[in-house]
C-alpha atoms as a PDB file:
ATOM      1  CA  UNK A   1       0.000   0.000   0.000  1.00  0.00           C
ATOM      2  CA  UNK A   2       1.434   3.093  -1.117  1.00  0.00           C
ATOM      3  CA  UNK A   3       0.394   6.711   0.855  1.00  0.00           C
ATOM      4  CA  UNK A   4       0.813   9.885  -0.769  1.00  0.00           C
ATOM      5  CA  UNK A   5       1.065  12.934   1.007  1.00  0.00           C
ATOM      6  CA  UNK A   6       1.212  16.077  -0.939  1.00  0.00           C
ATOM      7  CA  UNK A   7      -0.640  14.322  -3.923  1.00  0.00           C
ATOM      8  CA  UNK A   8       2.823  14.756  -5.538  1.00  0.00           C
ATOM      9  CA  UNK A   9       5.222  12.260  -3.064  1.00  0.00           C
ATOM     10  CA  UNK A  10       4.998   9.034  -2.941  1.00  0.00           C
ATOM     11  CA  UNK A  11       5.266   7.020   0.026  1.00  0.00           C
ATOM     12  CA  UNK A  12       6.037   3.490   0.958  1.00  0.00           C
ATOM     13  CA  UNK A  13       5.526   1.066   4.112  1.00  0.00           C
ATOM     14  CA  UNK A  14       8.166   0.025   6.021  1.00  0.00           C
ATOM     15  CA  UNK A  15       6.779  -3.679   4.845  1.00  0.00           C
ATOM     16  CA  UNK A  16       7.226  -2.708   1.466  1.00  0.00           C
ATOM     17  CA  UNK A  17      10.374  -1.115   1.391  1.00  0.00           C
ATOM     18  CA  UNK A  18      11.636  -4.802   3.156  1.00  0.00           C
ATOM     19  CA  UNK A  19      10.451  -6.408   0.509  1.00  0.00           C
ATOM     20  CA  UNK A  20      11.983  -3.805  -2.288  1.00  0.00           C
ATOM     21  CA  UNK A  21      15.317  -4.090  -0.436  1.00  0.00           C
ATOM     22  CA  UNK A  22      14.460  -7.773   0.021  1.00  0.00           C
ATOM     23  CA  UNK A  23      15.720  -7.451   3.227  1.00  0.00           C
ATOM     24  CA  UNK A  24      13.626  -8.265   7.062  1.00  0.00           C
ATOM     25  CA  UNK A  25      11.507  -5.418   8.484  1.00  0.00           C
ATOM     26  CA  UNK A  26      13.711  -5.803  11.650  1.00  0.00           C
ATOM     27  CA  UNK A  27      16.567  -4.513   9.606  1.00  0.00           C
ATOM     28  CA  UNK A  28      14.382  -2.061   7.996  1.00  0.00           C
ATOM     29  CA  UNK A  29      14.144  -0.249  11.471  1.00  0.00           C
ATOM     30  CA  UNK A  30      17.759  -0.674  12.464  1.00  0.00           C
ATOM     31  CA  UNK A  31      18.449   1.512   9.253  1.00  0.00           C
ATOM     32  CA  UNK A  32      15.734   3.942  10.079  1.00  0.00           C
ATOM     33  CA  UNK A  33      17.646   3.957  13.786  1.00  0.00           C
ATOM     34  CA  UNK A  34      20.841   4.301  12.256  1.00  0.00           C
ATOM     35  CA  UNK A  35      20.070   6.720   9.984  1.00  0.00           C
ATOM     36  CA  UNK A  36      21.071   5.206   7.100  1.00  0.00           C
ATOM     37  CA  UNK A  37      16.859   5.273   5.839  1.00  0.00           C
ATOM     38  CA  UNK A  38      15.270   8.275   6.017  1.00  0.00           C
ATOM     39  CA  UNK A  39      11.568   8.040   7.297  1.00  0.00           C
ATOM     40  CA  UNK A  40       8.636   9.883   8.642  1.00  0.00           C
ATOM     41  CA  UNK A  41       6.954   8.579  11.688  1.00  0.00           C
ATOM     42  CA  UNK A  42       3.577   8.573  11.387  1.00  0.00           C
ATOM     43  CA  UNK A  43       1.465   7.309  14.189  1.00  0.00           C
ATOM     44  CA  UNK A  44       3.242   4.456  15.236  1.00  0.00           C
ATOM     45  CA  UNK A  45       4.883   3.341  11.452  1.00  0.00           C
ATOM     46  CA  UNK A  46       7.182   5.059   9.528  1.00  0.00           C
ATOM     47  CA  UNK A  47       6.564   5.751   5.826  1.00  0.00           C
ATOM     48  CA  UNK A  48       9.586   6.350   3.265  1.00  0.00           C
ATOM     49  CA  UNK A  49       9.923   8.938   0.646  1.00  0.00           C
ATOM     50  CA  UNK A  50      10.325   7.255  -2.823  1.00  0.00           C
ATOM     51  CA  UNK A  51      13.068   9.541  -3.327  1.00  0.00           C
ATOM     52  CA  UNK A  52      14.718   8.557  -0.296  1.00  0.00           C
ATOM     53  CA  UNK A  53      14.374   4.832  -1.068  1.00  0.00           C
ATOM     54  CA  UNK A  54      16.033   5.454  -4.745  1.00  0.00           C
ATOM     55  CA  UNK A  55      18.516   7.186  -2.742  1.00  0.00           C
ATOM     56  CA  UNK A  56      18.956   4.419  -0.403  1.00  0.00           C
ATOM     57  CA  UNK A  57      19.212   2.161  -3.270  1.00  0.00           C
ATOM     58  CA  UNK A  58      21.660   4.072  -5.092  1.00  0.00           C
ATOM     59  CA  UNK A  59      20.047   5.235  -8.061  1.00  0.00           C
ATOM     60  CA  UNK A  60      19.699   8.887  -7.034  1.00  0.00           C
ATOM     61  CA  UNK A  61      22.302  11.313  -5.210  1.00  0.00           C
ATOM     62  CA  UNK A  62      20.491  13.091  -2.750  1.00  0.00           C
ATOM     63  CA  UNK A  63      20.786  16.598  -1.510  1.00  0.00           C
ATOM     64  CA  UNK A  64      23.347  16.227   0.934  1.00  0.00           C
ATOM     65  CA  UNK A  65      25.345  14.035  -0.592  1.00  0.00           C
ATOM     66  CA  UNK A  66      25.479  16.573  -3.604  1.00  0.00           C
ATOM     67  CA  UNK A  67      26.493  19.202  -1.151  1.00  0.00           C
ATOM     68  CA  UNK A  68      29.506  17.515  -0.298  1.00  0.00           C
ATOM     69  CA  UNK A  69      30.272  16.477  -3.622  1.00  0.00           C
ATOM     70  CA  UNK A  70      30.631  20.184  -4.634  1.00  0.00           C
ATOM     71  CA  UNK A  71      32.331  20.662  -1.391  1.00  0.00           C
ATOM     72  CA  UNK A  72      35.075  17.728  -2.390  1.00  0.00           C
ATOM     73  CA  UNK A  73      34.920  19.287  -6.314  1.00  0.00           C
ATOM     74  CA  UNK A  74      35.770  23.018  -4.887  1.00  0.00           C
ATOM     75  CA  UNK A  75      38.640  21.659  -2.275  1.00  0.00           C
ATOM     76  CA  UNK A  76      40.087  19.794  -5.097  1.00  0.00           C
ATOM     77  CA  UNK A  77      40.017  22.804  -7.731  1.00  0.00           C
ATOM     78  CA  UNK A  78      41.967  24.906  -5.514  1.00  0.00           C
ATOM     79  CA  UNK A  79      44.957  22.710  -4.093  1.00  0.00           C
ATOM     80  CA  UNK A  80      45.383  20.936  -7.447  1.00  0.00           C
ATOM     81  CA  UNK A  81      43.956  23.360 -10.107  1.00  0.00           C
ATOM     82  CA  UNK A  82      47.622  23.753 -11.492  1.00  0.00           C
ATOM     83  CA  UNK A  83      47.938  20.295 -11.460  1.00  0.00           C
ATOM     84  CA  UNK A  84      44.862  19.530 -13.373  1.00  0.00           C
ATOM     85  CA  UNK A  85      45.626  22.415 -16.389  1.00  0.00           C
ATOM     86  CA  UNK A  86      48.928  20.819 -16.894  1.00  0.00           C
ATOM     87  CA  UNK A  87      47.479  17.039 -17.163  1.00  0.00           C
ATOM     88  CA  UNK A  88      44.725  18.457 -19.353  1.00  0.00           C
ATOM     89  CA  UNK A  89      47.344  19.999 -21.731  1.00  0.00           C
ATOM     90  CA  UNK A  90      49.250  17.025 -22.167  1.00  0.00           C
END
């Protein structure tokens, strides 16, 4: 059963996100826990954002993860920007 919430997101069980990851719903909530699954508690379940089950499965990069892409991208540009001209004039 999927819930949508904002007519526009998409949201999935914690039940169904088990059986997406094919993984137990035990270790659905450790990852919630942990942090590594973002969720929304509602009532006493948690629902998951479709985009942050594509995230968890890899198929999208998600906001923060972008961030410190850009952050890795920047830091890189200035100590090795030199570096990088000379390679790309070989």
């Amino acid at each position: 059963m999927c819930y949508y919430t904002n007519m526009n997101k998409k949201m999935y069980s914690t039940q169904e996100v088990a059986n997406i990851l094919k993984l137990s719903r035990v270790e659905i909530f450790r990852k919630i826990k942990n942090g590594k699954l973002k969720a929304e508690k509602v009532g006493r379940n948690y629902v998951i954002a479709q985009d942050d089950l594509l995230e968890a499965l890899g198929k999208i990069v998600g906001a923060s993860k972008k961030l410190r892409i850009e952050s890795a991208v920047k830091r890189a540009m200035k100590e090795y920007g030199k570096t990088f001209k000379k390679l790309s004039e070989e």
